[in-house]
Protein backbone atom coordinates (compact mmCIF):
# COMPACT_ATOMS: atom_id res chain seq x y z
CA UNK A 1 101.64 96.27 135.24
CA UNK A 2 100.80 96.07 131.26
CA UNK A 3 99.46 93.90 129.27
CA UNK A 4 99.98 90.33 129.45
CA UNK A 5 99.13 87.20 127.49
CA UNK A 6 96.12 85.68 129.89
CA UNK A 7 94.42 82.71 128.43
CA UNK A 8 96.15 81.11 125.28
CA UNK A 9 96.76 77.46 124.07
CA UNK A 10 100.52 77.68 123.19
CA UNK A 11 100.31 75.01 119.90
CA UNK A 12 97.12 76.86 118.16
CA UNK A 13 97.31 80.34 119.81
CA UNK A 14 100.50 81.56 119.57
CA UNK A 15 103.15 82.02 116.40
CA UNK A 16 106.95 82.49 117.05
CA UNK A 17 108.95 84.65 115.05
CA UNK A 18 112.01 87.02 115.01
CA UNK A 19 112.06 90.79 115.15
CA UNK A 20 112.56 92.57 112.15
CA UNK A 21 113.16 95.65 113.99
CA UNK A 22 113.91 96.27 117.75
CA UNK A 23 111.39 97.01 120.02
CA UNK A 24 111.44 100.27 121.92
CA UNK A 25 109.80 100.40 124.89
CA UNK A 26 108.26 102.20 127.86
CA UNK A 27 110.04 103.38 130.96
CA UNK A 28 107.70 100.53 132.57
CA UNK A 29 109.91 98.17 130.44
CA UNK A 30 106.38 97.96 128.20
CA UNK A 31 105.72 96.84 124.97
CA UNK A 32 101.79 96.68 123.01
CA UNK A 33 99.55 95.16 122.26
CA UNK A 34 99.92 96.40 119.14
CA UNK A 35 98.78 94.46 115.79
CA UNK A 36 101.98 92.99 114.05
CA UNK A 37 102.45 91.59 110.39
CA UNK A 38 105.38 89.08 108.47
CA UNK A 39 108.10 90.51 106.85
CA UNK A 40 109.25 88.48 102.96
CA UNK A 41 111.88 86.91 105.46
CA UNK A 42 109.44 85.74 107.98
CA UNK A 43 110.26 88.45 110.27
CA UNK A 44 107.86 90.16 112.84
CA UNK A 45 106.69 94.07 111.69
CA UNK A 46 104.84 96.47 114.02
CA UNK A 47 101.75 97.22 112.00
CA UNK A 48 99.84 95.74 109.48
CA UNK A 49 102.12 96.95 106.25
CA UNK A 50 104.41 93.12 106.20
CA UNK A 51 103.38 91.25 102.93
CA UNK A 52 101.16 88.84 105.06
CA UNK A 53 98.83 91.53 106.41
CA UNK A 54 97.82 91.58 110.05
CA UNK A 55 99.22 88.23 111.56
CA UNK A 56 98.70 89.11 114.96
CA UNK A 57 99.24 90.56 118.79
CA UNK A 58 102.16 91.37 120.20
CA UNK A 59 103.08 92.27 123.64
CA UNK A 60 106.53 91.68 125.27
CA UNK A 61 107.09 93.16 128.93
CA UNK A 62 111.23 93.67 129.93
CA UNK A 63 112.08 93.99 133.60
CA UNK A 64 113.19 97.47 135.10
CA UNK A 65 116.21 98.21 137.42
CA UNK A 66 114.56 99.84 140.25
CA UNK A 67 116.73 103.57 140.79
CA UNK A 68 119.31 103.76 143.43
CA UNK A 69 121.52 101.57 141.23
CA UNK A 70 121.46 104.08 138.67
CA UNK A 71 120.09 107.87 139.08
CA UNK A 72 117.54 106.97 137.49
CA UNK A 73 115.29 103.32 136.80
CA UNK A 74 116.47 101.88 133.54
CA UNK A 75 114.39 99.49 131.02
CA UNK A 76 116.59 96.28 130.44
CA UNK A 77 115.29 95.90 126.53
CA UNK A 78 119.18 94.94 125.20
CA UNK A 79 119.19 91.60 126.21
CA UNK A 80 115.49 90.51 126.88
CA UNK A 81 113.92 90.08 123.38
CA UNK A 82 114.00 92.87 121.98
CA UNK A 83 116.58 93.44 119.72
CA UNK A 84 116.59 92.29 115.61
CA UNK A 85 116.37 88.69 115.60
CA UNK A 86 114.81 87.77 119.01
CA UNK A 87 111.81 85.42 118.59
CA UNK A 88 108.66 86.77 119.89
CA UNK A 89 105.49 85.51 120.90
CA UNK A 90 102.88 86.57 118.62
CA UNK A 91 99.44 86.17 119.96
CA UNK A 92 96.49 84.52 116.86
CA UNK A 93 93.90 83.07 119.44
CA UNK A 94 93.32 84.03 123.29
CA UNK A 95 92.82 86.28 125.41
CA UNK A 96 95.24 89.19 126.74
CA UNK A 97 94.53 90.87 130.27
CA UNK A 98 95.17 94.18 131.88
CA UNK A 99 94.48 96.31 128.11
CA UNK A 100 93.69 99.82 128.92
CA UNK A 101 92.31 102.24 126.32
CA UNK A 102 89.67 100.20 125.00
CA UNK A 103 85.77 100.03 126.09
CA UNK A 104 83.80 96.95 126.65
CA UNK A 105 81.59 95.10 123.99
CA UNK A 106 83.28 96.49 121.31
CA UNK A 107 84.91 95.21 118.30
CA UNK A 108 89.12 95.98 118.29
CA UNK A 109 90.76 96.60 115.11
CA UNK A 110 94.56 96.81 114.04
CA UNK A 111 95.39 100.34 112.32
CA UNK A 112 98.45 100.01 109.60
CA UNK A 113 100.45 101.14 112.63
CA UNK A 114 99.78 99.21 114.65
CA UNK A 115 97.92 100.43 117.41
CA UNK A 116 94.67 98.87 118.55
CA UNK A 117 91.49 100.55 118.57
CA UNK A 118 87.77 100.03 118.38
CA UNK A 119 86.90 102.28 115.24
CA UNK A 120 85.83 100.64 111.87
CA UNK A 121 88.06 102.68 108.65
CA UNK A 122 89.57 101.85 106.11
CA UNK A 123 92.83 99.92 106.17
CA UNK A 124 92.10 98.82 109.56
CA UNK A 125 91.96 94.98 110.30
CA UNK A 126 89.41 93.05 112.94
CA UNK A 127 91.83 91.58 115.78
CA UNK A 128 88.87 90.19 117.94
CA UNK A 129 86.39 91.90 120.57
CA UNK A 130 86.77 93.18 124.47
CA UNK A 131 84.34 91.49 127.25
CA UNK A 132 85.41 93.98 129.48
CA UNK A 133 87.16 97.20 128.88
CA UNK A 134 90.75 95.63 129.77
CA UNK A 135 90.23 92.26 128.40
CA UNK A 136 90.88 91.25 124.44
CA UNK A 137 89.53 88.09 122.88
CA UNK A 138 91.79 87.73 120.04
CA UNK A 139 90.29 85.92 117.22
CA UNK A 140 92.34 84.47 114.56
């Protein structure tokens, strides 16, 4: 299982807006968290580069058609929210379970890309802090 939205207050801790782009995700039907900006249109843009700077997390999990169906499993992104225009659930304040790449006690940061990390550079934006190496406090 990936990361999921754990601990949020919808009305102040979470921001809806449509895609910009599709999503593409893993064969796990994954998506982030990655660190997700506002188009001029309102739009949601992996990475930091949108005119509004970072604005947020975003994760967005698809389900999977087991195989035996197909030869092979298959990631149902074309009708699931993720295609141009789907609103999205970007994440400003809470806390997101089941993270993996991170380390505990440490502050997370957005790269212009995107991805999260916990490494202080240039261009990169504060997102919040980990209390355990798989769970992000996002601070907005």
């Amino acid at each position: 299982m990936g990361a999921r939205y754990d601990l949020v207050e919808p009305h102040i801790g979470i921001v809806r807006a449509p895609l910009a782009a599709a999503l593409t995700f893993t064969v796990d039907g994954e998506f982030g968290p990655k660190g997700v900006s506002l188009d001029a249109n309102g739009r949601c843009v992996v990475g930091t580069a949108g005119p509004t700077g970072y604005a947020g997390v975003l994760i967005k999990n698809v389900p999977v058609v087991p195989a035996g169906r197909f030869s092979a499993a298959q990631t149902v992104n074309n009708w699931m929210g993720g295609r141009v225009g789907d609103v999205v659930d970007i994440m400003t304040q809470g806390q997101i379970a089941d993270v993996v790449g991170l380390v505990a006690g440490a502050a997370v940061f957005s790269e212009p890309d995107g991805d999260l990390i916990a490494n202080v550079a240039a261009g990169n934006t504060r997102v919040g802090y980990t209390v355990e190496a798989s769970r992000l406090i996002v601070q907005g």
